[in-house]
PDB file of N, CA and C in Angstrom:
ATOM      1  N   UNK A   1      19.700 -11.646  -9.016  1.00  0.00           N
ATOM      2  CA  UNK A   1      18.728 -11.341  -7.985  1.00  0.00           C
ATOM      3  C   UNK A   1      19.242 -11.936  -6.666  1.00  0.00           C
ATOM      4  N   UNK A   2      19.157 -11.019  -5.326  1.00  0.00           N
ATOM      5  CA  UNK A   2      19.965 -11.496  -4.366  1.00  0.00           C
ATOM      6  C   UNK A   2      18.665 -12.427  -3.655  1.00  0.00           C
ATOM      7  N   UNK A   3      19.013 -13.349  -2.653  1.00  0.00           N
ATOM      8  CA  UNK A   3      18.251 -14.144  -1.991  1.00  0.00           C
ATOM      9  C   UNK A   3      17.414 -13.159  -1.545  1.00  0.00           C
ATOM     10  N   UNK A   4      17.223 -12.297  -0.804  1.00  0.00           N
ATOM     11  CA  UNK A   4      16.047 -10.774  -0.172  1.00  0.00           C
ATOM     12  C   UNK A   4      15.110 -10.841  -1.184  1.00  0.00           C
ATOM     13  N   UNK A   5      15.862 -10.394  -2.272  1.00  0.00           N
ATOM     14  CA  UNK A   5      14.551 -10.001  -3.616  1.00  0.00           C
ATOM     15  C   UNK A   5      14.125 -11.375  -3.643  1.00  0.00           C
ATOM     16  N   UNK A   6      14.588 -12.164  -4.201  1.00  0.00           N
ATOM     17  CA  UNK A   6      13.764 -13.571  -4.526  1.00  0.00           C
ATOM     18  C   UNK A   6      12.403 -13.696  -3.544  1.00  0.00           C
ATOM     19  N   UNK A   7      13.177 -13.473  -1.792  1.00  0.00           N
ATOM     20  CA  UNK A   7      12.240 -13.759  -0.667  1.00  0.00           C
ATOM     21  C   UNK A   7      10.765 -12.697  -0.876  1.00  0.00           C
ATOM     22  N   UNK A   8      11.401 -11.879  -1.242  1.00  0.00           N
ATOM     23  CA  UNK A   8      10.289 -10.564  -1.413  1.00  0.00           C
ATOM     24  C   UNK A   8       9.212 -10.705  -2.936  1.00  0.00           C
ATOM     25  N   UNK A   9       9.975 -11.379  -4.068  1.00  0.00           N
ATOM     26  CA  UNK A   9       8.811 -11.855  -4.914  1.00  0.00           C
ATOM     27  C   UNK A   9       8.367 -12.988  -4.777  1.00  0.00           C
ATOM     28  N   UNK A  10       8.393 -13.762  -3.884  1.00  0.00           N
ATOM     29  CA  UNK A  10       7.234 -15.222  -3.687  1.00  0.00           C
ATOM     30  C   UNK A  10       6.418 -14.432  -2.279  1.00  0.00           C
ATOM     31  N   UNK A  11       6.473 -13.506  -1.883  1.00  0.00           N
ATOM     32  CA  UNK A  11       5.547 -12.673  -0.913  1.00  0.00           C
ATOM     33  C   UNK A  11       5.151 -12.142  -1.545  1.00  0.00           C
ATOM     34  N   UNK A  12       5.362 -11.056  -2.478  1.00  0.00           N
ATOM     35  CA  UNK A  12       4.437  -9.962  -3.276  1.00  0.00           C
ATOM     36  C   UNK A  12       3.691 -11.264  -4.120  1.00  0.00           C
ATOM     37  N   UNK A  13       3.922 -12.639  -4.903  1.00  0.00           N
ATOM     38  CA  UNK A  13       3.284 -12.759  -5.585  1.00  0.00           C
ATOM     39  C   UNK A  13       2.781 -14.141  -5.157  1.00  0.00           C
ATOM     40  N   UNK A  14       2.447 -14.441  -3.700  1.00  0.00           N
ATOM     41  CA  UNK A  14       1.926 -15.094  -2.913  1.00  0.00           C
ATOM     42  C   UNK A  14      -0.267 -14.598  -3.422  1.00  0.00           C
ATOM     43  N   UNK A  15      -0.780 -15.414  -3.424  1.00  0.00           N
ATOM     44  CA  UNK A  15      -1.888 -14.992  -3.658  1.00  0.00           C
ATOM     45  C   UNK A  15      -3.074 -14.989  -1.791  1.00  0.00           C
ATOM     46  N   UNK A  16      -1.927 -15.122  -1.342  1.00  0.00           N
ATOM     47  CA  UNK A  16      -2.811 -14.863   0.454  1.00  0.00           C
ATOM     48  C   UNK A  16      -2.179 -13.881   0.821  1.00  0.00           C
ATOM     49  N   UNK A  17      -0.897 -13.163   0.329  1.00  0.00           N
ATOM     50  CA  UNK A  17      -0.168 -11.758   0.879  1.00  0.00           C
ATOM     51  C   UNK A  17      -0.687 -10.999  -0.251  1.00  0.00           C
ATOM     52  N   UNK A  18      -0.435 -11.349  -1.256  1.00  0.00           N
ATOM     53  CA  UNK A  18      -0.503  -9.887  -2.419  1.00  0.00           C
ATOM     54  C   UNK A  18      -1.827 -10.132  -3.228  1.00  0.00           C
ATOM     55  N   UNK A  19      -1.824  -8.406  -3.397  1.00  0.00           N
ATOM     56  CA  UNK A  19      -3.036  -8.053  -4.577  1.00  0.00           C
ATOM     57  C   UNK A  19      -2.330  -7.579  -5.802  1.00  0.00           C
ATOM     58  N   UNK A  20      -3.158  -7.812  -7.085  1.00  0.00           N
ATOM     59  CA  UNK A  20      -3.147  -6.889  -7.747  1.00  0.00           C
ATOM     60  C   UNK A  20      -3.857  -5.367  -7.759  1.00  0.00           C
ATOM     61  N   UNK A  21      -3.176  -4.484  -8.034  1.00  0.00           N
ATOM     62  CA  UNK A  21      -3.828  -3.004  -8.030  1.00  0.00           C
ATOM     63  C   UNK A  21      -3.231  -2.326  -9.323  1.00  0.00           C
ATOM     64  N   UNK A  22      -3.828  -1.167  -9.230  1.00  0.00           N
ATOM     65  CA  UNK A  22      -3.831  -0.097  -9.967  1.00  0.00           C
ATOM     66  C   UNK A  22      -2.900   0.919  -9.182  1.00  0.00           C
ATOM     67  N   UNK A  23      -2.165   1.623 -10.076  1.00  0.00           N
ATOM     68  CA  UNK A  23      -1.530   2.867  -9.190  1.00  0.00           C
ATOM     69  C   UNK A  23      -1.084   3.802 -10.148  1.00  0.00           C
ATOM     70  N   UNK A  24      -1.705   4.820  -9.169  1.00  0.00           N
ATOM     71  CA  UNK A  24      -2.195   5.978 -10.445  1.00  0.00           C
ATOM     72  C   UNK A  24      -1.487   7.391  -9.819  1.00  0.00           C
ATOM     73  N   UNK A  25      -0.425   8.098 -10.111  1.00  0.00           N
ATOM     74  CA  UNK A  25       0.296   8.787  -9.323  1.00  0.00           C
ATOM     75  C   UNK A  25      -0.522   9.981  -9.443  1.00  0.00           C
ATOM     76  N   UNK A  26      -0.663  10.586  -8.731  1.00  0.00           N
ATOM     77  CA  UNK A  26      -1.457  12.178  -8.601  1.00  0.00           C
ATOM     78  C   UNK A  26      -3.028  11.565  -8.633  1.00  0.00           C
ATOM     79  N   UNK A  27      -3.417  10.524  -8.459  1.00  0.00           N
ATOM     80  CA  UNK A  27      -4.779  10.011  -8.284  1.00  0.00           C
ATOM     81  C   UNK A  27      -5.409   9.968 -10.190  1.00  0.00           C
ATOM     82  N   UNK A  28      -4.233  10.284 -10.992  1.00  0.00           N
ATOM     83  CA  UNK A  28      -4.755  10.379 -12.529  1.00  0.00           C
ATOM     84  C   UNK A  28      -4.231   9.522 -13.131  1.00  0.00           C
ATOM     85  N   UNK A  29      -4.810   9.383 -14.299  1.00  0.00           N
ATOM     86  CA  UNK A  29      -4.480   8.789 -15.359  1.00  0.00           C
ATOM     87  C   UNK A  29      -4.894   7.385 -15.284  1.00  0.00           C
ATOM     88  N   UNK A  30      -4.353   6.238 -16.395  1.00  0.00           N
ATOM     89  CA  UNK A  30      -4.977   4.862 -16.119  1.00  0.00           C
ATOM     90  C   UNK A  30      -4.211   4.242 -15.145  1.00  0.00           C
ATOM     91  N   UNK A  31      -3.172   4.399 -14.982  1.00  0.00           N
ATOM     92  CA  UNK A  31      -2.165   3.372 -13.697  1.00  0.00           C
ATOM     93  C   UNK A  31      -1.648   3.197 -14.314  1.00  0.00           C
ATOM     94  N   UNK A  32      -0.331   2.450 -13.594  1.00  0.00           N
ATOM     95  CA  UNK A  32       0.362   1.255 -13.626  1.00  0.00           C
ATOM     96  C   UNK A  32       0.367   0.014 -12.586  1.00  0.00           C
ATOM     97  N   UNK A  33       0.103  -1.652 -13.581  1.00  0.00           N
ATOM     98  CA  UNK A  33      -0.241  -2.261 -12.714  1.00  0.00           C
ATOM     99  C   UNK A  33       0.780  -2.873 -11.801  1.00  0.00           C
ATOM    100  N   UNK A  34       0.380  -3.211 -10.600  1.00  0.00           N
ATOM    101  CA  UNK A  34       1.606  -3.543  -9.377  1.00  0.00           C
ATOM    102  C   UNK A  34       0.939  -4.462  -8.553  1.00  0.00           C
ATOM    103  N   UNK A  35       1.530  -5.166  -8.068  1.00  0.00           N
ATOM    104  CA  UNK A  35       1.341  -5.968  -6.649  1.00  0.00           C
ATOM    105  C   UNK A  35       1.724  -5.087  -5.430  1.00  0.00           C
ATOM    106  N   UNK A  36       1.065  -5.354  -4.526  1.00  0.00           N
ATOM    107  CA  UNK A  36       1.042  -5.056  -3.086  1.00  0.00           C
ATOM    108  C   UNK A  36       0.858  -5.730  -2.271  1.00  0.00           C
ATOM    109  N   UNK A  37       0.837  -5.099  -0.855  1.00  0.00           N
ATOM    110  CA  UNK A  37       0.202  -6.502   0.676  1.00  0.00           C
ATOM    111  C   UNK A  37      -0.102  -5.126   1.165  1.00  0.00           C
ATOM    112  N   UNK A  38      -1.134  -5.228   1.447  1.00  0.00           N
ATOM    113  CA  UNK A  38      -1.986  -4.385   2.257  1.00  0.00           C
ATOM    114  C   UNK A  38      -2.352  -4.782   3.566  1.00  0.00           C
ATOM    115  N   UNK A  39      -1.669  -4.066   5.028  1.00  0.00           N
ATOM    116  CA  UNK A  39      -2.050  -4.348   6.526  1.00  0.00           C
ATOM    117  C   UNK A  39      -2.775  -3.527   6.876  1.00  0.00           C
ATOM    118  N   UNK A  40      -3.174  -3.682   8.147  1.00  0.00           N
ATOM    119  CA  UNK A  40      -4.753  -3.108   8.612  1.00  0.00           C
ATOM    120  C   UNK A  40      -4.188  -2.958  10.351  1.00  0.00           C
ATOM    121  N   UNK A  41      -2.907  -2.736  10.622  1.00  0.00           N
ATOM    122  CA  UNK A  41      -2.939  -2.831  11.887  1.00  0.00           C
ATOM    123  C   UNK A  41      -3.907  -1.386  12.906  1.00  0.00           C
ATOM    124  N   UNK A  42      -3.650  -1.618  13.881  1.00  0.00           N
ATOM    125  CA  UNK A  42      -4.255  -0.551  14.831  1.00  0.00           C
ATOM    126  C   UNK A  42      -3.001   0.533  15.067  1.00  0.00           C
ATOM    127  N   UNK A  43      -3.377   1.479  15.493  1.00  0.00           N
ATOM    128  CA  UNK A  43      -2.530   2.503  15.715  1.00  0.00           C
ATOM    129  C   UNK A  43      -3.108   3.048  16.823  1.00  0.00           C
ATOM    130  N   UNK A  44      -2.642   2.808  18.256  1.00  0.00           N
ATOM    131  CA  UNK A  44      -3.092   3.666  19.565  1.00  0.00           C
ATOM    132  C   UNK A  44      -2.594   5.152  19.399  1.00  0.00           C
ATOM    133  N   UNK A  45      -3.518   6.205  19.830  1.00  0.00           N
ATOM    134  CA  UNK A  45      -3.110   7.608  19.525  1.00  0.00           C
ATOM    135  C   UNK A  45      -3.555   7.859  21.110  1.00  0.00           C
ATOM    136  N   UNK A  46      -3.024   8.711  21.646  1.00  0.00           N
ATOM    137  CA  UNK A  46      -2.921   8.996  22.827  1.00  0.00           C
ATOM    138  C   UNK A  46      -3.801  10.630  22.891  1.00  0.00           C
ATOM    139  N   UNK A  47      -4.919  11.218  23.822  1.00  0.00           N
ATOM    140  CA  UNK A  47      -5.749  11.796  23.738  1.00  0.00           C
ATOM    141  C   UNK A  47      -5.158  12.772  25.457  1.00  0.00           C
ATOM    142  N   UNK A  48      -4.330  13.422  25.754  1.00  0.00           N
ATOM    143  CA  UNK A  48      -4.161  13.617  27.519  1.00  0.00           C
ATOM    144  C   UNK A  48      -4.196  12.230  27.622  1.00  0.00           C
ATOM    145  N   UNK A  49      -4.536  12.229  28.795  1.00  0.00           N
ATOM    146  CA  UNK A  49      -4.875  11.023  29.933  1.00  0.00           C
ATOM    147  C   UNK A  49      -5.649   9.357  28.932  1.00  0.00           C
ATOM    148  N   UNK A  50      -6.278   9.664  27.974  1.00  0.00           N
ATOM    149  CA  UNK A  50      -6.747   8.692  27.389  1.00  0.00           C
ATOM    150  C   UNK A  50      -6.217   8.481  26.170  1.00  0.00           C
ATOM    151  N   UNK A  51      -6.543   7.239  25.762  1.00  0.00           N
ATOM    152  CA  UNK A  51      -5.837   6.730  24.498  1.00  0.00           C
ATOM    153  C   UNK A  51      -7.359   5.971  23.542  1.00  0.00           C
ATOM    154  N   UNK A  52      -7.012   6.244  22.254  1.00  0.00           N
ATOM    155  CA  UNK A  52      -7.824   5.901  21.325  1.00  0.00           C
ATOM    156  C   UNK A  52      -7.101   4.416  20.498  1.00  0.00           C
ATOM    157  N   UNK A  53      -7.953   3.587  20.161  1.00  0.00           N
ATOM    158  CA  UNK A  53      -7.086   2.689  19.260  1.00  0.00           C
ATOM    159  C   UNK A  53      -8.120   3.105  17.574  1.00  0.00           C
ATOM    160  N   UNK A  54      -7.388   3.253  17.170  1.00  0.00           N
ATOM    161  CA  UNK A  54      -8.246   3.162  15.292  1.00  0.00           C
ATOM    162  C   UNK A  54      -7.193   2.902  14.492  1.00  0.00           C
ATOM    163  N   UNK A  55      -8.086   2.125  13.422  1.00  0.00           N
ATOM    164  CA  UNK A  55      -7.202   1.212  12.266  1.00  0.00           C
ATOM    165  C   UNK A  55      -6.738   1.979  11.837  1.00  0.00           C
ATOM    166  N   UNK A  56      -5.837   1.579  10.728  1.00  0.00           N
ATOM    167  CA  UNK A  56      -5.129   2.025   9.802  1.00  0.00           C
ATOM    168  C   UNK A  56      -4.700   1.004   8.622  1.00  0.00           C
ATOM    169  N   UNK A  57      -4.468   1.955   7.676  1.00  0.00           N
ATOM    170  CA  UNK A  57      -4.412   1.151   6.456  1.00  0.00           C
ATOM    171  C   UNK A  57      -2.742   0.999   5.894  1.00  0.00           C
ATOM    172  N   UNK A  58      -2.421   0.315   5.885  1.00  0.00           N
ATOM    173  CA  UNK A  58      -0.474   0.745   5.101  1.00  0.00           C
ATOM    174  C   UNK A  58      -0.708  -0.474   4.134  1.00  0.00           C
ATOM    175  N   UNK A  59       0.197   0.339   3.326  1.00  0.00           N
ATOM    176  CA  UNK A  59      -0.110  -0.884   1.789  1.00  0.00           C
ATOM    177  C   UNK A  59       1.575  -0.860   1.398  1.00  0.00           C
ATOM    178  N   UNK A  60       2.250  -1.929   1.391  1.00  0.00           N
ATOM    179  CA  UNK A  60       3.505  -2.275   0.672  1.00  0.00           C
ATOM    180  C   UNK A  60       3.331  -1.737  -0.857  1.00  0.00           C
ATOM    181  N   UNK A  61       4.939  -1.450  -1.209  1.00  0.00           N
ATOM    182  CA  UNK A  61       4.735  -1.972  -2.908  1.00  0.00           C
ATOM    183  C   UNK A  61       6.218  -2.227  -2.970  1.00  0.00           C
ATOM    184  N   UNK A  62       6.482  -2.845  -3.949  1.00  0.00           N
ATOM    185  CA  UNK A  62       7.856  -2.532  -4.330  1.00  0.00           C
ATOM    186  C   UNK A  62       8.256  -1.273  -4.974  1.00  0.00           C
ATOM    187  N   UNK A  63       9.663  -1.008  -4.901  1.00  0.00           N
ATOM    188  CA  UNK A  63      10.487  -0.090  -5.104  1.00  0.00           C
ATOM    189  C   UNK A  63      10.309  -0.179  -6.769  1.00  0.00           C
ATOM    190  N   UNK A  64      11.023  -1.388  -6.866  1.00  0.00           N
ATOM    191  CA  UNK A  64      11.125  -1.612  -8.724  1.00  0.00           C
ATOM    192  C   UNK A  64       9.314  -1.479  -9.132  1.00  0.00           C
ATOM    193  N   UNK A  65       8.555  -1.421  -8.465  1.00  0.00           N
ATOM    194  CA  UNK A  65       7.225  -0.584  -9.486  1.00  0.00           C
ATOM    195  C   UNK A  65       7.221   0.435  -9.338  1.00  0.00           C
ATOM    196  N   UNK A  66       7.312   0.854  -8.234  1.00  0.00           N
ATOM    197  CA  UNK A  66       6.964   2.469  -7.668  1.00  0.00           C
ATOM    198  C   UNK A  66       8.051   3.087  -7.236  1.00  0.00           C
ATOM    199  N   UNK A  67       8.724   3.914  -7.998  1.00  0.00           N
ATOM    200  CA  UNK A  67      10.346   4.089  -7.484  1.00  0.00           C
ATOM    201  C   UNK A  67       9.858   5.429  -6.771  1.00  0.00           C
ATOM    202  N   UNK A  68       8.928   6.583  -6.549  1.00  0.00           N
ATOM    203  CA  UNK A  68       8.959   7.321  -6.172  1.00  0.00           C
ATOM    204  C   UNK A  68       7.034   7.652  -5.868  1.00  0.00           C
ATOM    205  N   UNK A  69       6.772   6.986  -4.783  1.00  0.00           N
ATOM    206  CA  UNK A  69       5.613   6.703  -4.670  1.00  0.00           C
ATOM    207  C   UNK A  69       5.199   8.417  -3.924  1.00  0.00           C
ATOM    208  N   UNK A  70       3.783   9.240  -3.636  1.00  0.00           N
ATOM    209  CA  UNK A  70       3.763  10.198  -2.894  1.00  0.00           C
ATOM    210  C   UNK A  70       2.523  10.399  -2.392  1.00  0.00           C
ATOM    211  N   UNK A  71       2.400  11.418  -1.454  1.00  0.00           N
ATOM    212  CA  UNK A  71       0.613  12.178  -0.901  1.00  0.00           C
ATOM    213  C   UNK A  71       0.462  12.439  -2.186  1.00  0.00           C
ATOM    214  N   UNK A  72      -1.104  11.751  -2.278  1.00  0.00           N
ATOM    215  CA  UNK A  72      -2.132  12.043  -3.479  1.00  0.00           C
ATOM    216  C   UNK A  72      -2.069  11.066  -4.206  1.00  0.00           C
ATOM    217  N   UNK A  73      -1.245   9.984  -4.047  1.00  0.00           N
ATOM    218  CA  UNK A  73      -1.591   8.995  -4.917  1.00  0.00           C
ATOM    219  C   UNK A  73      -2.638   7.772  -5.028  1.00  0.00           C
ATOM    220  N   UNK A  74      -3.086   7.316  -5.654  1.00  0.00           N
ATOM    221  CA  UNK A  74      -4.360   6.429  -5.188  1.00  0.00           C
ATOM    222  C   UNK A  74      -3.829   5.284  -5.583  1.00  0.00           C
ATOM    223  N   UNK A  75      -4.537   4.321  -5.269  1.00  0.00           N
ATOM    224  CA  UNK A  75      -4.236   2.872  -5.452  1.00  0.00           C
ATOM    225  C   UNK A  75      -5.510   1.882  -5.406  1.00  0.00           C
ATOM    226  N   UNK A  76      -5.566   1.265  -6.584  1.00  0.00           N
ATOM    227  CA  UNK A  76      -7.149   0.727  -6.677  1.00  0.00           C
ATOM    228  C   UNK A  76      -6.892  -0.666  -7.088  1.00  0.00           C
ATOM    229  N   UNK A  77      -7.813  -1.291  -5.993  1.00  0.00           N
ATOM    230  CA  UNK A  77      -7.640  -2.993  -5.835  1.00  0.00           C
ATOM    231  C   UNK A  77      -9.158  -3.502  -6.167  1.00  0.00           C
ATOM    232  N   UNK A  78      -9.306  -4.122  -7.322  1.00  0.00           N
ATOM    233  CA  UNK A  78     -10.083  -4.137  -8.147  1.00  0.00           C
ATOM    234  C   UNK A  78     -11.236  -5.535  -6.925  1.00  0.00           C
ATOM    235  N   UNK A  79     -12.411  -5.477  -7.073  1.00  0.00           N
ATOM    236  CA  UNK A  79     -13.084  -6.668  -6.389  1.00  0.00           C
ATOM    237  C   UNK A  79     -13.553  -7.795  -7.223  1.00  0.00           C
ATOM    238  N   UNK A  80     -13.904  -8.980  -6.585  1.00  0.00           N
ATOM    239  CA  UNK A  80     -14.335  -9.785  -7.312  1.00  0.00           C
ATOM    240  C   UNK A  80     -15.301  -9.876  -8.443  1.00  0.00           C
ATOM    241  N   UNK A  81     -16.343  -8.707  -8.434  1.00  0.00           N
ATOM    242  CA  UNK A  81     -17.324  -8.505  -9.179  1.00  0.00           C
ATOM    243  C   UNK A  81     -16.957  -6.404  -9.579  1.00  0.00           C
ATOM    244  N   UNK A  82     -17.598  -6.400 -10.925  1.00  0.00           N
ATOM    245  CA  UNK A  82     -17.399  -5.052 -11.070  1.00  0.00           C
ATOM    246  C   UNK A  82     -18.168  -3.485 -10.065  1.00  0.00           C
ATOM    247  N   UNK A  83     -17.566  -2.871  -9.958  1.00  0.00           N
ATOM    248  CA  UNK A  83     -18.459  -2.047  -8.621  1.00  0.00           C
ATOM    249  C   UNK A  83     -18.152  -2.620  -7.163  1.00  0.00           C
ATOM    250  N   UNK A  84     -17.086  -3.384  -7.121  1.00  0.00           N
ATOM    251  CA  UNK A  84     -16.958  -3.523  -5.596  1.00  0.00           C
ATOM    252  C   UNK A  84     -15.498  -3.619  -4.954  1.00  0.00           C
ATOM    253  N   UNK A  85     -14.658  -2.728  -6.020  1.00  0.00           N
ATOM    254  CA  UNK A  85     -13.270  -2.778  -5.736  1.00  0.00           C
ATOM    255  C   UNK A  85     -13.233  -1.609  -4.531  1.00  0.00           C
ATOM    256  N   UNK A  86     -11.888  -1.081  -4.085  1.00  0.00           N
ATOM    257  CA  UNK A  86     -11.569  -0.947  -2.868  1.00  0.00           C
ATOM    258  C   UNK A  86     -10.615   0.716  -3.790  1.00  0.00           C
ATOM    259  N   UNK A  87     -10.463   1.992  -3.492  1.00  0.00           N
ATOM    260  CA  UNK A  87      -9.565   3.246  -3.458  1.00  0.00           C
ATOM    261  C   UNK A  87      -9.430   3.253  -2.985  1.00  0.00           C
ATOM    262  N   UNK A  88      -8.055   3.773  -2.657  1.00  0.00           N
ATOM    263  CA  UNK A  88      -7.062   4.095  -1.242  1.00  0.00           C
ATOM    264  C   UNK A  88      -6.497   5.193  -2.030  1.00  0.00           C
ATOM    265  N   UNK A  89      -6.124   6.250  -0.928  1.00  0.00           N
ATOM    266  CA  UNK A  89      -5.419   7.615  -1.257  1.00  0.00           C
ATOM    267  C   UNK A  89      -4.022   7.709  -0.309  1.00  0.00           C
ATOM    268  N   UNK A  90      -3.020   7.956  -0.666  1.00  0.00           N
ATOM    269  CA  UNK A  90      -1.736   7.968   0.149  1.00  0.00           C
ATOM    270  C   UNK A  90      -2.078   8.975   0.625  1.00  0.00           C
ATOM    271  N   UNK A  91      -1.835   8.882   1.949  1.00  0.00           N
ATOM    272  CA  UNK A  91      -2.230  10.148   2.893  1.00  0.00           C
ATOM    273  C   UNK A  91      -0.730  10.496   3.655  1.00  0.00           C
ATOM    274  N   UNK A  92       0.293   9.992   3.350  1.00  0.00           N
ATOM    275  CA  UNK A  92       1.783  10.579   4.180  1.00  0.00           C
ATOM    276  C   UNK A  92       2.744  10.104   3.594  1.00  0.00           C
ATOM    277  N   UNK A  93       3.641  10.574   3.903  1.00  0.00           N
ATOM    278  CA  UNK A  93       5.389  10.032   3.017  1.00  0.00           C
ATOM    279  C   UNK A  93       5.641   8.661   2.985  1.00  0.00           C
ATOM    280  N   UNK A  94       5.401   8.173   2.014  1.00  0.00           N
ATOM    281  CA  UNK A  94       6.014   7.003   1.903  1.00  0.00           C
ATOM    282  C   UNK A  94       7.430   6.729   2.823  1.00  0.00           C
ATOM    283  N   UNK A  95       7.466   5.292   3.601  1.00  0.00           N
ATOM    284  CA  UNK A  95       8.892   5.270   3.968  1.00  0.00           C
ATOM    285  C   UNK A  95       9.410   3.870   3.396  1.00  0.00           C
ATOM    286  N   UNK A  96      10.717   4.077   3.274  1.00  0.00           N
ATOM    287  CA  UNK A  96      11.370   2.889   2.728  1.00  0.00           C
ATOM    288  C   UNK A  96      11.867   1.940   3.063  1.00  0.00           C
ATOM    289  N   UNK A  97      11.991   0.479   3.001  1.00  0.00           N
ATOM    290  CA  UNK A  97      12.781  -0.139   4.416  1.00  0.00           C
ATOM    291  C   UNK A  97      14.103  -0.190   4.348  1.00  0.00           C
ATOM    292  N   UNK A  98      14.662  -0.843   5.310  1.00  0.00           N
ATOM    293  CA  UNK A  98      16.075  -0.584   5.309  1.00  0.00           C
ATOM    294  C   UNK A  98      16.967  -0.750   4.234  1.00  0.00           C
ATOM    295  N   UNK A  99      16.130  -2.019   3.073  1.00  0.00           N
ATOM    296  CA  UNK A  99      17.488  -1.865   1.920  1.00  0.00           C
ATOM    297  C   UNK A  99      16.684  -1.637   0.592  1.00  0.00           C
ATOM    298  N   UNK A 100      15.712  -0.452   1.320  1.00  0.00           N
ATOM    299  CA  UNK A 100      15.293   0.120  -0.249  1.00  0.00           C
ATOM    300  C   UNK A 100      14.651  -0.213  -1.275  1.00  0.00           C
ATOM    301  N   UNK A 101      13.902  -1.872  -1.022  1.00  0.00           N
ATOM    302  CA  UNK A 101      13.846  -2.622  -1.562  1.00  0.00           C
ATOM    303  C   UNK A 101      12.038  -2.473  -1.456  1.00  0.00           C
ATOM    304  N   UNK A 102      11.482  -1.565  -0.689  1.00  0.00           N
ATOM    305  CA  UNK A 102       9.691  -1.987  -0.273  1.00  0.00           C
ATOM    306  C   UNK A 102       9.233  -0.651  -0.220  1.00  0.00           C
ATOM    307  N   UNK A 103       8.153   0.131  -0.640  1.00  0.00           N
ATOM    308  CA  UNK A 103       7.913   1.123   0.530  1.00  0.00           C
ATOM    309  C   UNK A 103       6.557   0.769   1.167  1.00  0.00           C
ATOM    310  N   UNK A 104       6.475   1.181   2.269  1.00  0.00           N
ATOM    311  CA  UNK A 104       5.470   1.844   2.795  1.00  0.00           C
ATOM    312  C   UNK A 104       5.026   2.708   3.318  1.00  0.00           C
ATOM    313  N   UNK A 105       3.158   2.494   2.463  1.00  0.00           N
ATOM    314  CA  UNK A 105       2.495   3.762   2.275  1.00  0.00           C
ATOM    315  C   UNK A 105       1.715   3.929   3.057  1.00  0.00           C
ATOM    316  N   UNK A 106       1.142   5.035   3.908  1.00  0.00           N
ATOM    317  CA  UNK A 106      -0.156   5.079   4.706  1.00  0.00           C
ATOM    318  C   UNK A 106      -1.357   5.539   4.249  1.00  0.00           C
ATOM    319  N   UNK A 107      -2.029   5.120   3.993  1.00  0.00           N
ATOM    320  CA  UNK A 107      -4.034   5.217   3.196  1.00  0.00           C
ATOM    321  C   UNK A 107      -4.795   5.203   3.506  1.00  0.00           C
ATOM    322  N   UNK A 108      -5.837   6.253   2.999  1.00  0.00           N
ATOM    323  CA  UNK A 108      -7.158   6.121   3.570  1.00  0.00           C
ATOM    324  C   UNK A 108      -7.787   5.572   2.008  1.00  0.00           C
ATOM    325  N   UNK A 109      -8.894   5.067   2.751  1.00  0.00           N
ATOM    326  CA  UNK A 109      -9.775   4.862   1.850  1.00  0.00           C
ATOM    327  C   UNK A 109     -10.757   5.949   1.066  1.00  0.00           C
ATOM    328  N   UNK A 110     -11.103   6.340   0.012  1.00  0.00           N
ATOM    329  CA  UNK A 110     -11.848   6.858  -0.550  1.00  0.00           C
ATOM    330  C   UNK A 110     -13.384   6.630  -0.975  1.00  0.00           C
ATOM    331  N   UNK A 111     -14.236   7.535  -0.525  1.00  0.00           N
ATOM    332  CA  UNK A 111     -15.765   7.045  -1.378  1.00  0.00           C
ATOM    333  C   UNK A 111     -15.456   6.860  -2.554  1.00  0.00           C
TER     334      UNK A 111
END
């Protein structure tokens, strides 16, 4: 394991960066379970002359869980009590980072 990966599993399995989830490809079946880090940054979208800011959701995973992550996949981060976990639906192409090693996904949340 090169020093990167090592750096990248005490982050995925940091309990203030990473969750456990569910990931369920085509939104079916039971999953497979994975760690993630889920960000919430803003995304300014530009309107003509005006600009909007609204969140957004991007959720890491690793490569070695999800070697071919896609649109339609869901991802379910279970809550502290039953009935209050969190769906997310991949809503665009996964991208990969530079050494292949992470992707990220962009999500919406689901009722």
């Amino acid at each position: 394991m090169t020093a990167i990966e090592m750096a990248l599993e005490a982050l995925f399995s940091d309990p203030n960066l990473g969750s456990d989830a569910l990931w369920r490809t085509g939104g079916a079946g039971d999953g497979a379970a994975v760690r993630i880090i889920r960000k919430r940054p803003d995304q300014v979208v530009g309107f003509g002359d005006s600009r909007a800011i609204l969140p957004a959701v991007l959720i890491d995973v690793r490569r070695s869980e999800v070697p071919d992550p896609a649109t339609g996949d869901t991802v379910e981060i279970p809550g502290s009590s039953p009935g209050t976990g969190e769906l997310f639906e991949i809503i665009a192409t996964p991208v990969a980072d530079s050494l292949r090693l992470v992707w990220t996904c962009e999500a919406a949340l689901r009722p």
